[in-house]
N, C-alpha and C. Protein backbone atom coordinates (compact mmCIF):
# COMPACT_ATOMS: atom_id res chain seq x y z
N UNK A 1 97.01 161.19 166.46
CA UNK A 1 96.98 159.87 167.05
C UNK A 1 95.54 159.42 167.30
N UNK A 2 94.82 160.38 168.06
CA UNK A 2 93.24 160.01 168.00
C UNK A 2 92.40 160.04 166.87
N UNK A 3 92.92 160.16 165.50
CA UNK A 3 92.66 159.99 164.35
C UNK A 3 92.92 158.86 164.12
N UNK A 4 93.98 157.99 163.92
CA UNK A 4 94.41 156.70 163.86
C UNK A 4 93.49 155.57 164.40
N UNK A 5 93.15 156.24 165.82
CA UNK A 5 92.69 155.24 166.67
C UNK A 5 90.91 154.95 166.34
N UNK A 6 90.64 156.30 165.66
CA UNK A 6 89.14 156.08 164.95
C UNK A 6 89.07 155.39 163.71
N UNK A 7 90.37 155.53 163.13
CA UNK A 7 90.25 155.22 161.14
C UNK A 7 90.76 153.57 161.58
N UNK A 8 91.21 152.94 162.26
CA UNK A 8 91.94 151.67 162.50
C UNK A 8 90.50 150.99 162.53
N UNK A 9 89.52 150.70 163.04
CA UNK A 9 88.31 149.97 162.53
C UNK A 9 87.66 149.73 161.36
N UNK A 10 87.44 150.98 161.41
CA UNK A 10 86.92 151.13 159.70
C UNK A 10 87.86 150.99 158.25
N UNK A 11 89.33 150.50 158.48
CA UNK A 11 90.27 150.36 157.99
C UNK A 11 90.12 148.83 157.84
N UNK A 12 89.92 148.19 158.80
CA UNK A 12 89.66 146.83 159.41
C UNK A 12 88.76 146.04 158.50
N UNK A 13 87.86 147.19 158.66
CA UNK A 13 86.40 146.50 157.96
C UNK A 13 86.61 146.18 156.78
N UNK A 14 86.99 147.40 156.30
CA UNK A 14 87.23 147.61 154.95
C UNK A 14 87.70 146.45 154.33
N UNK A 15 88.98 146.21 154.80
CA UNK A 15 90.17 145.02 154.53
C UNK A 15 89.69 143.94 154.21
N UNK A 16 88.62 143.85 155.50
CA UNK A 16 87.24 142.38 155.49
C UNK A 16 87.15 141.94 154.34
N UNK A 17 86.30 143.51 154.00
CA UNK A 17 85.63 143.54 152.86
C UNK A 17 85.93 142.88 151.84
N UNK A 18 86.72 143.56 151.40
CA UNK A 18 88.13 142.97 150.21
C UNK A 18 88.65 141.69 149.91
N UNK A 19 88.28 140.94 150.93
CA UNK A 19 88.89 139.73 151.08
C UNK A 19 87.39 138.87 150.54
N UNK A 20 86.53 139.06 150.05
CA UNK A 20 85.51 138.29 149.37
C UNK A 20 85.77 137.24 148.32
N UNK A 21 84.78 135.69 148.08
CA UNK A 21 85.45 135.24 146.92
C UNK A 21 85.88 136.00 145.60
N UNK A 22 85.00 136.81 145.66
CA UNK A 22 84.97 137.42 144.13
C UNK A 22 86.26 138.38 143.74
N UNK A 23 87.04 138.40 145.53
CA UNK A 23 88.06 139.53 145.52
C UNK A 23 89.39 138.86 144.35
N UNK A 24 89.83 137.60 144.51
CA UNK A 24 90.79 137.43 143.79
C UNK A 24 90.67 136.32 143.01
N UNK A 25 91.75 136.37 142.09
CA UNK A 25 91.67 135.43 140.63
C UNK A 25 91.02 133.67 141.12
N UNK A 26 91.67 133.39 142.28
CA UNK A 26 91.04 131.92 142.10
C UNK A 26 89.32 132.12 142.57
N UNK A 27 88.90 133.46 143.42
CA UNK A 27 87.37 133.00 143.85
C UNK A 27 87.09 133.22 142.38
N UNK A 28 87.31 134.36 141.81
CA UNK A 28 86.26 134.71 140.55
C UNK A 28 86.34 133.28 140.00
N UNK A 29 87.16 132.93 139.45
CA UNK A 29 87.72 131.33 138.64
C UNK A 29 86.49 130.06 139.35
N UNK A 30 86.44 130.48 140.57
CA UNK A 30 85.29 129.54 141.28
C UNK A 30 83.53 130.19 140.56
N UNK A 31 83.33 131.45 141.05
CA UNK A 31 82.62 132.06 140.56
C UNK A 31 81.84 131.46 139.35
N UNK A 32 83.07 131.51 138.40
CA UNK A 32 83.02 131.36 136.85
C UNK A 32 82.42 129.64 136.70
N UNK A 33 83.39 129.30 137.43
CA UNK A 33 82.72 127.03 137.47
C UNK A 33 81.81 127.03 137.85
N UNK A 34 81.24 127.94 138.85
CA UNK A 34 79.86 127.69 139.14
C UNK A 34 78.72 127.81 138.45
N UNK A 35 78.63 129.17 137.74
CA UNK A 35 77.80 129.97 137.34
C UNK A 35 77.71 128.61 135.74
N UNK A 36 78.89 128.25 135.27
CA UNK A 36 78.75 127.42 134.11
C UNK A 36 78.33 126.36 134.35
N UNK A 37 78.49 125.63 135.78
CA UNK A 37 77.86 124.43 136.53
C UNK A 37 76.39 124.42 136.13
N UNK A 38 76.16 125.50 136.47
CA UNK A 38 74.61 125.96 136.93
C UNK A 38 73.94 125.95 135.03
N UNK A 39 74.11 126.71 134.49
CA UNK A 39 73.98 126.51 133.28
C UNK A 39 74.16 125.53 132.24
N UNK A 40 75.03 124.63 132.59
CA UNK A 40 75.24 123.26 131.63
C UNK A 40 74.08 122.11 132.78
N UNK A 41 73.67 122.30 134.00
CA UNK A 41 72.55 121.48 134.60
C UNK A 41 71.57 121.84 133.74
N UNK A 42 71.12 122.81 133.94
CA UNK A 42 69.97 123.32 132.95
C UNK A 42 69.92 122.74 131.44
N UNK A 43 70.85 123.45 130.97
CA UNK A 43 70.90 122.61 129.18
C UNK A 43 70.58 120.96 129.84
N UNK A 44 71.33 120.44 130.36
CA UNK A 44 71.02 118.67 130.32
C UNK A 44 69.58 118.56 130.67
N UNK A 45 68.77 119.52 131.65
CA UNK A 45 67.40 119.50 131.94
C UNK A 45 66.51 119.53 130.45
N UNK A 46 66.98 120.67 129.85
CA UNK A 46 66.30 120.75 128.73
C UNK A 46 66.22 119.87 127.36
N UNK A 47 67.83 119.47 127.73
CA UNK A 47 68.05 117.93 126.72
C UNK A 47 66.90 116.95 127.07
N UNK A 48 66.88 116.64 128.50
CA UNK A 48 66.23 115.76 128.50
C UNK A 48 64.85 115.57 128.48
N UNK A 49 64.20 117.04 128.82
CA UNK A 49 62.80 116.86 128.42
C UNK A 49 62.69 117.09 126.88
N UNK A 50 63.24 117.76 126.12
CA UNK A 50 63.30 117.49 124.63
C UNK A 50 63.77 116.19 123.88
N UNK A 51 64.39 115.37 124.54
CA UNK A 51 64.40 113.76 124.35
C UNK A 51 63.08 112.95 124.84
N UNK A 52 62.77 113.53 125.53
CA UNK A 52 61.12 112.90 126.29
C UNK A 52 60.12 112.80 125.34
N UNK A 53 60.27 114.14 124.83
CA UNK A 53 59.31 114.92 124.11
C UNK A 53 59.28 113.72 122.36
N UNK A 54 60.63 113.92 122.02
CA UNK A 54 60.97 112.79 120.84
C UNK A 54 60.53 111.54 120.77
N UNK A 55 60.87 111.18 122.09
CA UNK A 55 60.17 109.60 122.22
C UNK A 55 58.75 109.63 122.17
N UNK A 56 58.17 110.56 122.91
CA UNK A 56 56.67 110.50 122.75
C UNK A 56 56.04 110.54 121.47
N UNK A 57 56.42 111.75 120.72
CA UNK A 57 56.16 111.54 119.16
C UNK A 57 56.32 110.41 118.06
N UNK A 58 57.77 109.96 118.38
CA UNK A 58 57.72 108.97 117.81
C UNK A 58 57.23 107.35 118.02
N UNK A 59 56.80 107.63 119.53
CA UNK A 59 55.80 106.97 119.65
C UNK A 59 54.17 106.98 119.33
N UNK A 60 53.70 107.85 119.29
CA UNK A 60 52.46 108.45 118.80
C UNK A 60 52.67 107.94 116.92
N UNK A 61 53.66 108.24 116.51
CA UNK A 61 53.90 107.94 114.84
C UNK A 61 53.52 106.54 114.52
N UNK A 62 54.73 105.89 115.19
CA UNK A 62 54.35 104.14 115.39
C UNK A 62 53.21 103.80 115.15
N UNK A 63 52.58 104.37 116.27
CA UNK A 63 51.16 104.17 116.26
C UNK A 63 50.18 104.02 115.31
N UNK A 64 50.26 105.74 114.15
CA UNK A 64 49.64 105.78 113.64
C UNK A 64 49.77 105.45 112.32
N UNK A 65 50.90 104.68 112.30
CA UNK A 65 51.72 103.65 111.65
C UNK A 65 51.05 102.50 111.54
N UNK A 66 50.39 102.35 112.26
CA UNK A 66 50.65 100.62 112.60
C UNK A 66 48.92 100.68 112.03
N UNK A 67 48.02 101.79 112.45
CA UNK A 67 46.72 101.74 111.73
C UNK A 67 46.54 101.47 110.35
């Protein structure tokens, strides 16, 4: 019985533990939207300074176009 009454906390905790988003199918599923959230921001970052980048050149071309 005074075994019980020591393992019942740390039983507790444990349980806590377990209960994390990552513990079941819908957190991971969150997990997963995020982590792809996070990664398709980026690509559009990089789209758009590589569209920046296009315009500038082909502005610079124009240019040396027009000489």
């Amino acid at each position: 019985m005074e075994l019980m009454k020591q393992l019942t906390p740390i039983v507790l905790l444990l349980a806590l533990a377990a209960c994390g988003r990552g513990s079941s199918p819908e957190g991971r599923a969150e997990l997963r939207r995020q982590i792809i959230q996070r990664k398709l921001d980026s690509v559009m970052l990089q789209n758009k300074a590589i569209l920046d980048s296009i315009r500038l050149i082909n502005k610079e071309i124009r240019v040396l176009k027009s000489k």
